[in-house]
Structures are given as structure tokens and as C-alpha cells.
C-alpha atoms as a PDB file:
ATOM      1  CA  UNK A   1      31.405 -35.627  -1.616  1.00  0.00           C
ATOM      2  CA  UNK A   2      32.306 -39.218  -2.712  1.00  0.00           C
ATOM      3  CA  UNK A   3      31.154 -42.084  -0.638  1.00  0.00           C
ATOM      4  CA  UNK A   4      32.478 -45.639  -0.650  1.00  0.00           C
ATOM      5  CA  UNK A   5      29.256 -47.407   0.900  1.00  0.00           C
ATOM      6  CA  UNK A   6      28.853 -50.361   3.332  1.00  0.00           C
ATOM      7  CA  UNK A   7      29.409 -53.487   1.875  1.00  0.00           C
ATOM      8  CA  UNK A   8      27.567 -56.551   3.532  1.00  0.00           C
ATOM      9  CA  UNK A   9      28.312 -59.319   1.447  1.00  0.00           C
ATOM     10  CA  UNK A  10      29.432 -62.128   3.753  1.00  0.00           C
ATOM     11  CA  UNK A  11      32.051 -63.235   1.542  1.00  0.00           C
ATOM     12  CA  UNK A  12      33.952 -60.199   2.527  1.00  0.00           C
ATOM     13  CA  UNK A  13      32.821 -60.138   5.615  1.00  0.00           C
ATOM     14  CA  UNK A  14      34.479 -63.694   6.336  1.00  0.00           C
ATOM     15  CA  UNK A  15      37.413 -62.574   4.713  1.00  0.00           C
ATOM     16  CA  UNK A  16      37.154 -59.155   6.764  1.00  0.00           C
ATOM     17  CA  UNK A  17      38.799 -57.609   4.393  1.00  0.00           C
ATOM     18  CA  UNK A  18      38.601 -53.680   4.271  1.00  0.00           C
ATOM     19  CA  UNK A  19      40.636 -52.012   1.443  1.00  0.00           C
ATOM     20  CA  UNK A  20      40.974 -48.550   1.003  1.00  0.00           C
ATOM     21  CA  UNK A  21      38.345 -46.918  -2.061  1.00  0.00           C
ATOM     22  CA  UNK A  22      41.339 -46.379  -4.204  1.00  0.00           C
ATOM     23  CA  UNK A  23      38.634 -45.466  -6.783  1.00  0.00           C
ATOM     24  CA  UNK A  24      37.378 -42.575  -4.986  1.00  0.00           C
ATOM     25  CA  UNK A  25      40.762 -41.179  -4.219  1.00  0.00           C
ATOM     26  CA  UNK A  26      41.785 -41.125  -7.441  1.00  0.00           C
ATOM     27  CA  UNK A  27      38.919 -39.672  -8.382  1.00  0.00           C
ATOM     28  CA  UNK A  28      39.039 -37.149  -5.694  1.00  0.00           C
ATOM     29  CA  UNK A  29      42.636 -36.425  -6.530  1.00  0.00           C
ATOM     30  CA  UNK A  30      41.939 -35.365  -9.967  1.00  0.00           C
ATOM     31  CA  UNK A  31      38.768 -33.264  -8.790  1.00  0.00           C
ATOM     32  CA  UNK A  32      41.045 -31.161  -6.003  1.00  0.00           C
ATOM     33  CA  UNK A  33      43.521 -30.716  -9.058  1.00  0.00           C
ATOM     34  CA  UNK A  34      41.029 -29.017 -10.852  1.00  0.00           C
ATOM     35  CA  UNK A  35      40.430 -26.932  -7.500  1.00  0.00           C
ATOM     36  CA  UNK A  36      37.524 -28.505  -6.095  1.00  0.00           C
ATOM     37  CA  UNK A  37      36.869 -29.319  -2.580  1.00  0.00           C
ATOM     38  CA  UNK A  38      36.203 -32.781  -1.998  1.00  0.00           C
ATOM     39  CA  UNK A  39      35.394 -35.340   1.264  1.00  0.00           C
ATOM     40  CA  UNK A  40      35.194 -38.955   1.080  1.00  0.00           C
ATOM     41  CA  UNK A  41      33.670 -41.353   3.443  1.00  0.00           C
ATOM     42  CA  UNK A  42      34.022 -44.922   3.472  1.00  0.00           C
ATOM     43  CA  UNK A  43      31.328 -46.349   5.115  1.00  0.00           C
ATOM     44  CA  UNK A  44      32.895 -49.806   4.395  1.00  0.00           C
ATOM     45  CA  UNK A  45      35.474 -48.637   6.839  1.00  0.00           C
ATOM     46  CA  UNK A  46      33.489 -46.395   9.138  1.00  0.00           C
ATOM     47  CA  UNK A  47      30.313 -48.236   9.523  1.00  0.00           C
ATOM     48  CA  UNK A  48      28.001 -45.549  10.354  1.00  0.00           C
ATOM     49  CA  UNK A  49      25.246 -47.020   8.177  1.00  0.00           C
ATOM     50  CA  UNK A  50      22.660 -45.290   5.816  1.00  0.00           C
ATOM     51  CA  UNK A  51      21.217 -43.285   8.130  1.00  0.00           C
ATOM     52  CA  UNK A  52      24.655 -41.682   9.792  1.00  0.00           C
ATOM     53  CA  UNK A  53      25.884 -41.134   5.976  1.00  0.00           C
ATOM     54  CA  UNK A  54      22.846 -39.609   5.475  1.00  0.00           C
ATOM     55  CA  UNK A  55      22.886 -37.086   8.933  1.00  0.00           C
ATOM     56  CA  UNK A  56      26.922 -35.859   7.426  1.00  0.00           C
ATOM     57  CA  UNK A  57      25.907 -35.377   4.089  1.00  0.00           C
ATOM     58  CA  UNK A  58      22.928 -33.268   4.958  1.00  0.00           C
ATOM     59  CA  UNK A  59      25.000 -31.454   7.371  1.00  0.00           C
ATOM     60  CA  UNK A  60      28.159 -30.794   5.368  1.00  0.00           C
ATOM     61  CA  UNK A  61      25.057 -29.877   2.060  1.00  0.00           C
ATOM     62  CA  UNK A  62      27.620 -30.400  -0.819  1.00  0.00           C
ATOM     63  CA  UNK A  63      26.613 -29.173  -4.340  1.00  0.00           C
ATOM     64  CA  UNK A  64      27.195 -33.253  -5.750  1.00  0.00           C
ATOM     65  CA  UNK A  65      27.084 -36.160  -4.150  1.00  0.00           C
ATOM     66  CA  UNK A  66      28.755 -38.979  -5.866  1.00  0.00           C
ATOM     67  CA  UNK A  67      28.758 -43.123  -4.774  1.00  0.00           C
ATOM     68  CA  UNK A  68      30.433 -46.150  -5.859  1.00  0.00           C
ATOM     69  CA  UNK A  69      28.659 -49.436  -6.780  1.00  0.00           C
ATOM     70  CA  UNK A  70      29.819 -52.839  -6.997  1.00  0.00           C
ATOM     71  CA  UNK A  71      27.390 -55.572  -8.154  1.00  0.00           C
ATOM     72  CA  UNK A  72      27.487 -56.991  -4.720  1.00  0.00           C
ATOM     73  CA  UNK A  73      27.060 -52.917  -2.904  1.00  0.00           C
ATOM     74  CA  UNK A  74      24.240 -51.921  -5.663  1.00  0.00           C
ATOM     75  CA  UNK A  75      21.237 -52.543  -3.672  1.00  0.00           C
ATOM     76  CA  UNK A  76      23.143 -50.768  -0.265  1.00  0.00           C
ATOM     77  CA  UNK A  77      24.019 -47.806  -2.830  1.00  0.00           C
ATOM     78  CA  UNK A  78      20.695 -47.021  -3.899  1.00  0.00           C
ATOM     79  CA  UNK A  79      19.713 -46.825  -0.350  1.00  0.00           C
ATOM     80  CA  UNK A  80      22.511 -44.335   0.538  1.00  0.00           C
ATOM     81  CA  UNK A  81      20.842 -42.134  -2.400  1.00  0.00           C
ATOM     82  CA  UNK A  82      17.414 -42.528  -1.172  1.00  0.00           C
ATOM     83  CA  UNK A  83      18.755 -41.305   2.051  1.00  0.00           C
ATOM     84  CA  UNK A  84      20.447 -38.709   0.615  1.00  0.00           C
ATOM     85  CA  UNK A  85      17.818 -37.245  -1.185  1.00  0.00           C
ATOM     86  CA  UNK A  86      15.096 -37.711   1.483  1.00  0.00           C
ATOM     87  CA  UNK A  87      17.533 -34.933   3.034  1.00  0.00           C
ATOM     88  CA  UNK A  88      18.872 -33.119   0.564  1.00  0.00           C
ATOM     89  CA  UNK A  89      16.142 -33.436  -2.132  1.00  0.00           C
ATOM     90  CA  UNK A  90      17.860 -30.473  -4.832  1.00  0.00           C
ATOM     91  CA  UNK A  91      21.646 -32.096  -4.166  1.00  0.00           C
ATOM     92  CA  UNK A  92      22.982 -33.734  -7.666  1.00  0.00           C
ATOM     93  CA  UNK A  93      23.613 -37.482  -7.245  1.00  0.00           C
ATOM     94  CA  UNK A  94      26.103 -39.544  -9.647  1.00  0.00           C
ATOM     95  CA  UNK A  95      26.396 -43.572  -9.274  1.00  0.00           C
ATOM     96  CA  UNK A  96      29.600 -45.136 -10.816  1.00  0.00           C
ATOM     97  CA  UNK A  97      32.081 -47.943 -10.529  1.00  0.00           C
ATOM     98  CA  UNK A  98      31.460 -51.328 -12.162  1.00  0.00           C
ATOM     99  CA  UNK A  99      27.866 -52.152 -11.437  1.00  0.00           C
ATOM    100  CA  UNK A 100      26.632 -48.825 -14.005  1.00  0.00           C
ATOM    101  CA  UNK A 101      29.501 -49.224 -16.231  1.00  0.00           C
ATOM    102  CA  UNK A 102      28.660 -53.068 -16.992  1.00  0.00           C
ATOM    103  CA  UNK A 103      24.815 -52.279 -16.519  1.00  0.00           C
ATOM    104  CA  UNK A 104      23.969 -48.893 -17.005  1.00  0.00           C
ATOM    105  CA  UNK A 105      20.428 -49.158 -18.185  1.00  0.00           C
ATOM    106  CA  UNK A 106      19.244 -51.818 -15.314  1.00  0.00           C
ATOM    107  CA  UNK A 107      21.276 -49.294 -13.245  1.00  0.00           C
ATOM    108  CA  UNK A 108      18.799 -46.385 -14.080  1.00  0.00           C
ATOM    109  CA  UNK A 109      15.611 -48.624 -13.789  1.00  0.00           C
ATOM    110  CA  UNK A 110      16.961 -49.361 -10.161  1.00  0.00           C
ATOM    111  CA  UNK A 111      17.474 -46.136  -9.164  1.00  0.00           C
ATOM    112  CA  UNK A 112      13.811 -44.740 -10.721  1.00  0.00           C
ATOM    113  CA  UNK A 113      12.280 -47.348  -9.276  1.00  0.00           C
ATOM    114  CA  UNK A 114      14.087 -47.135  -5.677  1.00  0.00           C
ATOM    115  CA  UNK A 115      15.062 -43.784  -4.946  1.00  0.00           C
ATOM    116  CA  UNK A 116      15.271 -41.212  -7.565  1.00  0.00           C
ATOM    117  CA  UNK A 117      12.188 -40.394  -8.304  1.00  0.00           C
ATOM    118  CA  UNK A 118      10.631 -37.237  -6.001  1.00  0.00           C
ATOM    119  CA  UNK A 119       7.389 -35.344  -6.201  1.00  0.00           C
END
């Protein structure tokens, strides 16, 4: 499962521009070509918040869960793990896109400080 979250900045909410997670579904394409099964939901389309992202994932229980992060959609990522893994604590969670790329290791403090940390 990939997931394209909610993004709330109010620059592109002014704007109200929603584009299509091209990243993902690339991504996506190249997992079903090596036969895997894969779902994407943009949340920056759908709106149904942490919470509702959180309900379908635990429902559909994929094997890995994996999210896109901007700099501006980093914070709103981490939640959607948290989330996630509140559910769904044995589920393998990736973050990528250009907020870990440019800033992997303030990436993994976030996340072990916010949400990836159980027990």
C-alpha cells in the first residue's frame, strides 16, 4: 500500500491545486511489474484524514505500508505512521520522497521520536 498523505500547507491550499502522486504510480507500476499487488490512496485527493487512512489500512492489513513526504507533508506523514502502527503494530513502514532523501538522518530522529518507537 502506498499513500500520498494530506497536505495542509495553505500555499496549496490557496492555489487548490491537487495533482495526481505521479511518484507513487510510478512506483506502484514498477512494483505490479514485478507481480506485486499494490493500492494507493491519496489522501491529498480523498481527504479522509489520519484516522480514515488509518481504519483502510488496518482493514485491507497489507504486508508494507509505504508514504511519501514532502518537507511541507513531513509532520502530517509521521502522523499517518503513528496511526498506522497504533493499528497494525507488526506491518513494515517505509517513508520516501524528498523530505528523507534531502534529510534522512533528521528524518529517522522524527520518526523515533514521533511514532516509531513501540513497546
Amino acid at each position: 500500500m502506498l499513500i500520498n498523505p494530506e497536505d495542509r500547507t495553505a500555499v496549496k491550499n490557496k492555489l487548490g491545486f491537487v495533482l495526481p502522486p505521479l511518484n507513487l504510480m510510478y512506483l506502484g507500476a514498477s512494483l505490479e511489474r514485478a507481480s506485486f499487488s499494490v493500492k494507493i490512496i491519496d489522501d491529498d485527493l480523498r481527504r479522509m484524514g489520519v484516522e480514515g487512512v488509518a481504519r483502510l489500512v488496518e482493514r485491507i492489513n497489507p504486508f508494507i505500508v509505504g508514504i511519501t513526504a514532502t518537507t511541507a507533508t513531513i509532520r502530517t506523514s509521521l502522523e499517518y505512521i503513528k496511526a498506522i502502527k497504533d493499528r497494525l503494530p507488526n506491518v513494515l513502514t517505509v517513508i520516501g520522497g524528498p523530505h528523507p532523501t534531502f534529510l534522512p538522518v533528521d528524518t529517522l530522529r522524527e520518526c523515533r521520536d514521533r511514532c516509531c518507537c513501540h513497546g
